[in-house]
Protein backbone atom coordinates (compact mmCIF):
# COMPACT_ATOMS: atom_id res chain seq x y z
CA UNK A 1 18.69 -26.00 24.52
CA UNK A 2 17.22 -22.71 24.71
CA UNK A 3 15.21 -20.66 21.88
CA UNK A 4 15.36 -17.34 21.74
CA UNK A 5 12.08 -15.52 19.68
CA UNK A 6 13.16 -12.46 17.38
CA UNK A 7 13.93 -8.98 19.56
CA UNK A 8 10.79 -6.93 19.19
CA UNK A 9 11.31 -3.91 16.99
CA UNK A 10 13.43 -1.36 18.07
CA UNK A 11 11.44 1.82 18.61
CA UNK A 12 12.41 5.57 18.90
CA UNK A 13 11.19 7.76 21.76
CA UNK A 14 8.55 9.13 19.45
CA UNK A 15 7.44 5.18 18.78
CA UNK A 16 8.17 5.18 15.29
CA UNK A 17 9.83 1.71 14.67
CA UNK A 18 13.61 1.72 13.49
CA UNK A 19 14.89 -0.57 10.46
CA UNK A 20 17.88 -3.37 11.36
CA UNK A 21 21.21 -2.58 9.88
CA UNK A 22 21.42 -5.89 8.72
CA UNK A 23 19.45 -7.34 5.66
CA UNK A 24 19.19 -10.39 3.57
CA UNK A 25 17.67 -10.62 0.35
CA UNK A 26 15.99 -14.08 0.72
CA UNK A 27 12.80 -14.04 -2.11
CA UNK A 28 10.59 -11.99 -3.89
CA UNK A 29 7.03 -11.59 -4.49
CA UNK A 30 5.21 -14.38 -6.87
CA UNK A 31 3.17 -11.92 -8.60
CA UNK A 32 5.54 -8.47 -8.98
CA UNK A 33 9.11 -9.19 -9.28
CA UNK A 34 9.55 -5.55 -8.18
CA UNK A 35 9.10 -6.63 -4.69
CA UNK A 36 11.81 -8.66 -2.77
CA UNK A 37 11.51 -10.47 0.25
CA UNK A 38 14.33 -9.45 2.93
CA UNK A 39 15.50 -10.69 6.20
CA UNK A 40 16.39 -8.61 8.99
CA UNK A 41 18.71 -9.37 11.88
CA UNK A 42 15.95 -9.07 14.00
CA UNK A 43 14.46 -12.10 12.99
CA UNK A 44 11.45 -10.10 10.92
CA UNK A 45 10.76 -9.88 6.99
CA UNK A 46 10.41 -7.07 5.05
CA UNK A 47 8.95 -6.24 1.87
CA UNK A 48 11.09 -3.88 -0.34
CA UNK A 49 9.86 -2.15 -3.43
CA UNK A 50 12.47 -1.91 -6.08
CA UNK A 51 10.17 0.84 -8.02
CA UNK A 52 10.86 3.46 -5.13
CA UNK A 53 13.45 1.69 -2.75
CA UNK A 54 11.46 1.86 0.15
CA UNK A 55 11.56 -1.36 2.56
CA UNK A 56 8.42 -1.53 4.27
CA UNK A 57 7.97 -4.13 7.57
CA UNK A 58 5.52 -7.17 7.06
CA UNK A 59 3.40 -7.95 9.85
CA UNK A 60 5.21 -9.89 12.28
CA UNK A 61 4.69 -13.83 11.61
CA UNK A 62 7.51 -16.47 11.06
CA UNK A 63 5.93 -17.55 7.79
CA UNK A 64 5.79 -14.20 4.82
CA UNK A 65 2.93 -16.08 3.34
CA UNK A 66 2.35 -17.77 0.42
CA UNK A 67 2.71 -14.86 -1.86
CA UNK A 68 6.35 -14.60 -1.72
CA UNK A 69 8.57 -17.20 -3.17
CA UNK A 70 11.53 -18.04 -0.90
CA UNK A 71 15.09 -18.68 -2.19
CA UNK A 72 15.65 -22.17 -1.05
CA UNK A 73 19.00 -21.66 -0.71
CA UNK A 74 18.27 -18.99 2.39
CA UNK A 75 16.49 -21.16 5.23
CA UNK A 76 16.32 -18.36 7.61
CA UNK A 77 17.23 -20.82 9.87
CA UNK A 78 20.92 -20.38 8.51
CA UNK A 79 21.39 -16.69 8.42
CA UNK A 80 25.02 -16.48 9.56
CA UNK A 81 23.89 -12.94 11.48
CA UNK A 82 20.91 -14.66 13.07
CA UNK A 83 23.26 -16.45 15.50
């Protein structure tokens, strides 16, 4: 059986990155509540600010890091969109 790793980001032709249309809200951060954890279609997380509503990209890892709790009941692994 094949793995596929996550598409890289989808850039525009200035090389600003573009954000998935598809998002899962899978945690949030341990220490400021105003920060959940999402999960894009593209395989990456990213960190959006509830103060503001922006949704920033976290450096690209499989693992957010120990300062976000995850949801157990979203293993990434299955995201219905994630194929």
């Amino acid at each position: 059986m094949d793995t596929l790793s996550p598409p890289p980001r989808a850039a525009t032709p200035s090389g600003a990155w573009t954000m998935p249309n598809i998002l899962a809200a899978v945690g949030e951060h341990r220490h400021d509540p105003d920060h959940l954890l999402l999960l894009g279609e593209d395989g990456l997380y990213y960190d959006l600010r509830l103060t503001d509503g922006a949704t920033l990209p976290l450096p690209p890892t499989q693992d957010p890091g120990d300062e976000w709790l995850l949801d157990p009941a979203t293993d990434a692994g299955d995201m219905d969109f994630l194929g």
